[in-house]
C-alpha atoms as a PDB file:
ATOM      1  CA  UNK A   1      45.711  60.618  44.466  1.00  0.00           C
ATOM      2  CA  UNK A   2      44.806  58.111  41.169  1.00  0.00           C
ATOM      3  CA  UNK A   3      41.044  58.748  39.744  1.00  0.00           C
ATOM      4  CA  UNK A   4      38.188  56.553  40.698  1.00  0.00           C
ATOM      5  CA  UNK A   5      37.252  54.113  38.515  1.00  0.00           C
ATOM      6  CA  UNK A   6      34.262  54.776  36.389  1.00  0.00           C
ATOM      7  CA  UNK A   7      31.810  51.863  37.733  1.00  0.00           C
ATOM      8  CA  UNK A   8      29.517  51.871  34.520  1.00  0.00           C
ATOM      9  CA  UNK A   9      31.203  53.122  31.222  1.00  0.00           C
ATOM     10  CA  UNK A  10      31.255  49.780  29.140  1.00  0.00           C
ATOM     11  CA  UNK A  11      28.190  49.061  29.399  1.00  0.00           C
ATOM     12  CA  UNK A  12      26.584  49.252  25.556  1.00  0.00           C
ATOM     13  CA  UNK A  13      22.972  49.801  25.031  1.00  0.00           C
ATOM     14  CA  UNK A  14      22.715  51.926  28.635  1.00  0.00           C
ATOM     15  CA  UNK A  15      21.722  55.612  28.897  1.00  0.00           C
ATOM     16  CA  UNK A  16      23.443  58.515  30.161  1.00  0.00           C
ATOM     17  CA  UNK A  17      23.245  61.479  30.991  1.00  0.00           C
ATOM     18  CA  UNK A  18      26.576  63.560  30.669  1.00  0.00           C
ATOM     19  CA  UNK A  19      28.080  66.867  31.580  1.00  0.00           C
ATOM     20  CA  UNK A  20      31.210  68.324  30.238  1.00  0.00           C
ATOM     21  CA  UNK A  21      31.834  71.495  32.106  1.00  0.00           C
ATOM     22  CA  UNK A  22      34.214  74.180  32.030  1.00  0.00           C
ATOM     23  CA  UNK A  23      37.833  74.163  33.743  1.00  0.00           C
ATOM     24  CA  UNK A  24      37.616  76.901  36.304  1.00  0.00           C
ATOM     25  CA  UNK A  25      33.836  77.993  35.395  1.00  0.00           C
ATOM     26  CA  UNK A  26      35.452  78.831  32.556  1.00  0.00           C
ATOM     27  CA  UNK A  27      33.597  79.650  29.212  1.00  0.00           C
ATOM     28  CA  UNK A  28      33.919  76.927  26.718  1.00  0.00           C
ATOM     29  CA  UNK A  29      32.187  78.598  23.842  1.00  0.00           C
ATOM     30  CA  UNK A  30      32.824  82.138  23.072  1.00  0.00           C
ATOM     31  CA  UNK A  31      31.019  82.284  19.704  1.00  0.00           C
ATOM     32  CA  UNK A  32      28.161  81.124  17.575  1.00  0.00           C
ATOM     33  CA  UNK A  33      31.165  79.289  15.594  1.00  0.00           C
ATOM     34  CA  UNK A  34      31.982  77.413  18.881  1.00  0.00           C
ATOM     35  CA  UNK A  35      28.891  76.357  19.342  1.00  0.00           C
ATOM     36  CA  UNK A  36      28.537  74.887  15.720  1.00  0.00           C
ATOM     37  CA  UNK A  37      31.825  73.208  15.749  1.00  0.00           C
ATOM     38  CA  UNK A  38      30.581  70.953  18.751  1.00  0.00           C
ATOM     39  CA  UNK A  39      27.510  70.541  16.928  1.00  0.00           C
ATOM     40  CA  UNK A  40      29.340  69.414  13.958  1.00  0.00           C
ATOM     41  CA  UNK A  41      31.842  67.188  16.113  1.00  0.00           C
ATOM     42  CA  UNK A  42      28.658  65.117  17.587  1.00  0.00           C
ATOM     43  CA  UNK A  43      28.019  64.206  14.477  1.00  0.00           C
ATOM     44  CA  UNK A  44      31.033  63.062  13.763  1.00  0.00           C
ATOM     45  CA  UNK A  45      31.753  61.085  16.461  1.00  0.00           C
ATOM     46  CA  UNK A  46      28.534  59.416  15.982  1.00  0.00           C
ATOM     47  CA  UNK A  47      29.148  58.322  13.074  1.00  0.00           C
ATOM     48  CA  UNK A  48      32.387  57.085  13.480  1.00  0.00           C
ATOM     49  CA  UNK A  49      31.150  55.384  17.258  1.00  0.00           C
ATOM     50  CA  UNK A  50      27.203  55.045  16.545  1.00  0.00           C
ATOM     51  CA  UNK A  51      24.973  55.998  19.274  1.00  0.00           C
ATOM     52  CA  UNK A  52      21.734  57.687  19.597  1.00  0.00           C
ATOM     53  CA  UNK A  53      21.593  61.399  20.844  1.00  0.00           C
ATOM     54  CA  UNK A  54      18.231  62.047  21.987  1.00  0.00           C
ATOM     55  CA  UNK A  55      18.415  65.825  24.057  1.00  0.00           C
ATOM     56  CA  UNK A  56      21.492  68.401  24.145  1.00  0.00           C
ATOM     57  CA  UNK A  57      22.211  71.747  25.269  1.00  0.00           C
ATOM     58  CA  UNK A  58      24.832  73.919  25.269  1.00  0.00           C
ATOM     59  CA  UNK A  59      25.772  76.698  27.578  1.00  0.00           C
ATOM     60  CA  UNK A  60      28.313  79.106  27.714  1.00  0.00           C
ATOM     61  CA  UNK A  61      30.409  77.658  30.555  1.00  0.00           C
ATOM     62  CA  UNK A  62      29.179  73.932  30.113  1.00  0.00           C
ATOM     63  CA  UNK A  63      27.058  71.703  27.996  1.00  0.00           C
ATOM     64  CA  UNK A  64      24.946  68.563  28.683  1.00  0.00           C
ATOM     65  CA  UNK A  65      23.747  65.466  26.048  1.00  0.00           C
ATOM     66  CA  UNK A  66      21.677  62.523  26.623  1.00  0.00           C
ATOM     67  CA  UNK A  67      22.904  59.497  24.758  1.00  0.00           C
ATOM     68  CA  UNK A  68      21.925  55.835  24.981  1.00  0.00           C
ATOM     69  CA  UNK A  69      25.361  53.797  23.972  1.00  0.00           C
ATOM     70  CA  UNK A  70      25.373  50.987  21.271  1.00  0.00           C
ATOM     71  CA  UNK A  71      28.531  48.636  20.932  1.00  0.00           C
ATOM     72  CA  UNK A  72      31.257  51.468  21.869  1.00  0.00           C
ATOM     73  CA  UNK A  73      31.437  52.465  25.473  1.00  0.00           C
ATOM     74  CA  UNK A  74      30.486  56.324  26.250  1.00  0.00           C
ATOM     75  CA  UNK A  75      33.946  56.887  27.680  1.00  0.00           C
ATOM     76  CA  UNK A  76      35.086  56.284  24.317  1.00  0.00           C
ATOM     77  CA  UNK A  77      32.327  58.441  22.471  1.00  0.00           C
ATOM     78  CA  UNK A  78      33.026  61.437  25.087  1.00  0.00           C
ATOM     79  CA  UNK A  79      36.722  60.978  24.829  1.00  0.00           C
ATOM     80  CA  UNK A  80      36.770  61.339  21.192  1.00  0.00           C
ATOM     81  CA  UNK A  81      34.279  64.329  21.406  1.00  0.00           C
ATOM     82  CA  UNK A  82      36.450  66.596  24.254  1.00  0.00           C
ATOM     83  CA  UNK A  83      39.155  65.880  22.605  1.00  0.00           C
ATOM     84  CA  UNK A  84      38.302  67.064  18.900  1.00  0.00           C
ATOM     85  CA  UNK A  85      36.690  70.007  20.358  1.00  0.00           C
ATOM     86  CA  UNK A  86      39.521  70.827  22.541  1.00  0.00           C
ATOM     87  CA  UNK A  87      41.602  70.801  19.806  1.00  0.00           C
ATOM     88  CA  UNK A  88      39.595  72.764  17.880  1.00  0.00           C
ATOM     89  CA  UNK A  89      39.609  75.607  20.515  1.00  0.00           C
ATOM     90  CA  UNK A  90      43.299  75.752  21.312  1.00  0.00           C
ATOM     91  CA  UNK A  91      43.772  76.258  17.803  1.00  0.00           C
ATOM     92  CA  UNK A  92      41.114  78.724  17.479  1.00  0.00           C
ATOM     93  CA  UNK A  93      42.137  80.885  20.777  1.00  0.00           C
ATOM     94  CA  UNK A  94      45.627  79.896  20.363  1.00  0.00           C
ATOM     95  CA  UNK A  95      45.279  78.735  24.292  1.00  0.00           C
ATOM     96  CA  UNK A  96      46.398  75.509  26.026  1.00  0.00           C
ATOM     97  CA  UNK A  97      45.845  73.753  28.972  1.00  0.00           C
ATOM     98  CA  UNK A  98      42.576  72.123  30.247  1.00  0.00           C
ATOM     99  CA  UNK A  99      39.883  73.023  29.344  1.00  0.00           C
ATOM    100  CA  UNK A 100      36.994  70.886  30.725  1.00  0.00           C
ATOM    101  CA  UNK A 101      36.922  70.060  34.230  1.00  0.00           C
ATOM    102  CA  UNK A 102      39.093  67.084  35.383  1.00  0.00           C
ATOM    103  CA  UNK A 103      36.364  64.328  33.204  1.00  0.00           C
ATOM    104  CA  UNK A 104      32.640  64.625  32.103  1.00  0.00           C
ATOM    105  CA  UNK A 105      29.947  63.736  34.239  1.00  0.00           C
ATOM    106  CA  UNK A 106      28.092  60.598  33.706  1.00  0.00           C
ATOM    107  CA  UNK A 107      24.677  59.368  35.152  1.00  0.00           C
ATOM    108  CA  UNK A 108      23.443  55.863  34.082  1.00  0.00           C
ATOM    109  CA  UNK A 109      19.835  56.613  33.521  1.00  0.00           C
ATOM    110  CA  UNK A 110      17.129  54.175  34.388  1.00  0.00           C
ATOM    111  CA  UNK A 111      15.085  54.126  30.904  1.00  0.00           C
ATOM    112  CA  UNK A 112      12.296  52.808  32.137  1.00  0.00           C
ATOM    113  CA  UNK A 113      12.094  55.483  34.930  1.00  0.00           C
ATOM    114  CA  UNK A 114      13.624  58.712  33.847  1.00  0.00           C
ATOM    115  CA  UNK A 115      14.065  58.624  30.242  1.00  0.00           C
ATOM    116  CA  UNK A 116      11.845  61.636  29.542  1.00  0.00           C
ATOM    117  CA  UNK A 117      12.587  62.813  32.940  1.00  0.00           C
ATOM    118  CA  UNK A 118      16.469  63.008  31.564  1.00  0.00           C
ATOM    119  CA  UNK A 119      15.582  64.892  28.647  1.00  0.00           C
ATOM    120  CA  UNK A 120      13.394  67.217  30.157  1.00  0.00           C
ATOM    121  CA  UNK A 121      16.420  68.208  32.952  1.00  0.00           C
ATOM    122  CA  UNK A 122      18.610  69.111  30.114  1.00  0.00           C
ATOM    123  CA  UNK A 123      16.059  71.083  27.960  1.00  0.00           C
ATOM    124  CA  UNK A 124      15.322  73.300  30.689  1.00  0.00           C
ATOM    125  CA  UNK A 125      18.602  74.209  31.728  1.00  0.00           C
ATOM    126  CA  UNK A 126      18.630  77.648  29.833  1.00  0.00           C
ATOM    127  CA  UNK A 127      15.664  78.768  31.575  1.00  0.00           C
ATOM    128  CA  UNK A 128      16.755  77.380  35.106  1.00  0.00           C
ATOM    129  CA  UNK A 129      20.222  79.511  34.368  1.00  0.00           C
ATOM    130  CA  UNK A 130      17.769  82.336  33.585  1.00  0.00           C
ATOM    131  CA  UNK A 131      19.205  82.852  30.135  1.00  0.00           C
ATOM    132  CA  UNK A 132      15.651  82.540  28.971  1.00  0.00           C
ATOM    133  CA  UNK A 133      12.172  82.396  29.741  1.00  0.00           C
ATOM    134  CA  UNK A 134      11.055  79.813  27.355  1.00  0.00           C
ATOM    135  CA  UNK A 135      12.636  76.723  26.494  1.00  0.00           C
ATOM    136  CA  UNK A 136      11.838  76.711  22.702  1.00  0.00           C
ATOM    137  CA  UNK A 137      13.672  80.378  22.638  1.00  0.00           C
ATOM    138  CA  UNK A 138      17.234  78.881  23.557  1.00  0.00           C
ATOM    139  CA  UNK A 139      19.030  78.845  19.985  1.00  0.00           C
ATOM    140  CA  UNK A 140      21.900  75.473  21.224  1.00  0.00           C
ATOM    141  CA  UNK A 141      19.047  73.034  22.356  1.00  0.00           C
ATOM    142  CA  UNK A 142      17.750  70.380  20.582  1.00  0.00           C
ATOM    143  CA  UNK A 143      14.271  70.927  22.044  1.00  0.00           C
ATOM    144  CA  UNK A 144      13.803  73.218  19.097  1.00  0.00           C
ATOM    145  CA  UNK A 145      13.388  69.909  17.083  1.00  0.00           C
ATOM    146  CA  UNK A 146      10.600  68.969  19.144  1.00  0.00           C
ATOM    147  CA  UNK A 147       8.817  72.284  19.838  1.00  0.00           C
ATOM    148  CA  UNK A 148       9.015  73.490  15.896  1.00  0.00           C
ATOM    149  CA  UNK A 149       8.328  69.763  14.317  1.00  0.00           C
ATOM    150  CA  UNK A 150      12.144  70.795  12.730  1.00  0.00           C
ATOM    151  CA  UNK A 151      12.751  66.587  11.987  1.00  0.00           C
ATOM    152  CA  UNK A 152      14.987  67.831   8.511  1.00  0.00           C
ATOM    153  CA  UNK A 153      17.128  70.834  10.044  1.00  0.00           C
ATOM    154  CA  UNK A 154      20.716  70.390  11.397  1.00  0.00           C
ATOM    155  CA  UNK A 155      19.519  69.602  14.991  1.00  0.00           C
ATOM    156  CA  UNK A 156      16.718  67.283  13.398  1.00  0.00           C
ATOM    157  CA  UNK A 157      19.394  65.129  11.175  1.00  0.00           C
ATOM    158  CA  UNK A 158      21.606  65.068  14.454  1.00  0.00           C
ATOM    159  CA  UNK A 159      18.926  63.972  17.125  1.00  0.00           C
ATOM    160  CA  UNK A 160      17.405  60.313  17.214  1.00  0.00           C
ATOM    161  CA  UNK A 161      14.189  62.021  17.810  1.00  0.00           C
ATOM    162  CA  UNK A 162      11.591  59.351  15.966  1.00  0.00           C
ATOM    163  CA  UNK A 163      13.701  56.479  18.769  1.00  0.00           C
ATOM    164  CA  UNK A 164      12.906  59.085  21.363  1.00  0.00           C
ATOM    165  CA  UNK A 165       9.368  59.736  20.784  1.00  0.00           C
ATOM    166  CA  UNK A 166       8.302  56.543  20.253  1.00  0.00           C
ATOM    167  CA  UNK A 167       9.242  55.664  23.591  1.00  0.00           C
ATOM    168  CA  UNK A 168       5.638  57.601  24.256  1.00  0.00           C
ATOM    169  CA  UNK A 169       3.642  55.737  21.616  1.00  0.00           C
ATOM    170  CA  UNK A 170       3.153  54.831  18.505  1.00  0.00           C
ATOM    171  CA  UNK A 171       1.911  57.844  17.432  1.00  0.00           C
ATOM    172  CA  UNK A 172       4.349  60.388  17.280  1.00  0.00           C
ATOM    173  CA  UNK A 173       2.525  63.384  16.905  1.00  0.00           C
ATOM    174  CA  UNK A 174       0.761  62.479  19.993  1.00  0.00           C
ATOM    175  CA  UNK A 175       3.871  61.813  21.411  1.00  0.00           C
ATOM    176  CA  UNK A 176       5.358  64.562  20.485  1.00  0.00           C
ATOM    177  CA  UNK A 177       2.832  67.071  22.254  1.00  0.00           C
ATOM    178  CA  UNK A 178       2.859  64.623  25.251  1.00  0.00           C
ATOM    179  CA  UNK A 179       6.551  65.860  25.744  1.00  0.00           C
ATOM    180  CA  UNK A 180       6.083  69.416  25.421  1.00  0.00           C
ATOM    181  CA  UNK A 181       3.340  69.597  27.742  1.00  0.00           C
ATOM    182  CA  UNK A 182       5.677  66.928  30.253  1.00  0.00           C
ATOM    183  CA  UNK A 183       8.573  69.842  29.808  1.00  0.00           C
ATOM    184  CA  UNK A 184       6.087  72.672  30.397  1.00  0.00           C
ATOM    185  CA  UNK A 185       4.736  71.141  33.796  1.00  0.00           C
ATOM    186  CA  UNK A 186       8.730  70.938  34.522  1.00  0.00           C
ATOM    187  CA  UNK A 187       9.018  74.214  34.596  1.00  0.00           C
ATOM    188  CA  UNK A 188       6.589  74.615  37.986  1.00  0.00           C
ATOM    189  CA  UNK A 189       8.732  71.901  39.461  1.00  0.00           C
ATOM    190  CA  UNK A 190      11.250  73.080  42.525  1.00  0.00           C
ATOM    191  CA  UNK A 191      12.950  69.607  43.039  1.00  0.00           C
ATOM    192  CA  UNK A 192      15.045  68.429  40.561  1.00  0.00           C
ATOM    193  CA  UNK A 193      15.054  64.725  39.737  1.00  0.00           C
ATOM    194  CA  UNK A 194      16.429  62.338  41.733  1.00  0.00           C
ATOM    195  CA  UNK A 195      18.812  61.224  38.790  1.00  0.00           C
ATOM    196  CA  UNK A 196      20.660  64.778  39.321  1.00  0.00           C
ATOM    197  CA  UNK A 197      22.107  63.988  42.377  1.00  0.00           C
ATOM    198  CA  UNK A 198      23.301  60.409  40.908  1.00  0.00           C
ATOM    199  CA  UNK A 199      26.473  61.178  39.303  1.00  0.00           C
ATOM    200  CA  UNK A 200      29.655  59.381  38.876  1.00  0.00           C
ATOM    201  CA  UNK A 201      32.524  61.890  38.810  1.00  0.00           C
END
């Protein structure tokens, strides 16, 4: 049976929230070098297709970004992404085959609505796998960058962080501490968003 359509995946200046998971539940990243080459790949790709990268974290078995698209479609972005990091880890394992899941995941995120909401969903996914207790102690997150003020360090450079907070004012510091306290009040939350359940396969 041909794949769906994706309904929403040249649209420029949208958000998304995307999901790249494992073929199999299998592991995609089997060292601290795996992890850095995807980290190094993002940027990359963004600056070849510019977009801003506002939250990411990556797991063992899967990883999740949050990305607001400029004049390039996401599609584009992610297929350039998987595919330089699949590369990368055939050569590395000396493996082939698939190794994400049939495609990524895509939500188009309401800005207005959930773009915190978004953000917060993906920083807490280390704790909700019970990987960690804290947030902030989850080395592959960009919430680090927020939590530690660490705007100059190599998640820092990567992450569109000032675009981000400013969504919550003009004053970023305020902003900033706004955020953590909206992603510590996540954590007593049972219900995930309604965005979650939204996804375009």
């Amino acid at each position: 049976m041909p794949r769906k359509a994706r309904q929403h995946t040249i649209a420029p200046n949208s958000l998304y929230h995307i999901v790249c998971r494992g073929n199999n539940q299998r592991r995609i990243f089997r060292s601290a070098r795996d992890y850095s080459k995807l980290l190094k790949i993002l940027g990359e790709v963004k600056r070849e297709f510019p977009f801003y990268l506002y939250s990411f974290i990556f797991l063992p078995n899967h990883y999740h970004l949050e990305v607001e698209s400029q004049d390039v479609s996401v599609s584009k972005i992610m297929q350039r992404i998987n595919f330089l990091y699949v590369k990368y880890f055939h050569k590395r394992y000396n493996t082939s085959g698939h190794l994400f899941q049939d495609r990524f995941y895509s939500s188009l995120i309401d800005k207005n609505s959930y773009f915190w909401e978004a953000s917060r969903y993906i920083d807490l996914n280390a704790v909700r796998a019970g990987l960690v207790e804290k947030p902030e102690d989850y080395p592959w997150s960009s919430y680090s960058v927020y939590y530690k003020k660490d705007y100059n360090g190599k998640y820092g450079k990567l992450i569109d962080w000032q675009r981000f907070l400013e969504y919550g004012g003009e004053n970023i510091e305020q902003s900033r501490l706004d955020y953590l306290k909206f992603v510590e009040d996540g954590l007593k939350l049972k219900k995930e968003p309604d965005f979650v359940n939204k996804q375009m396969i």
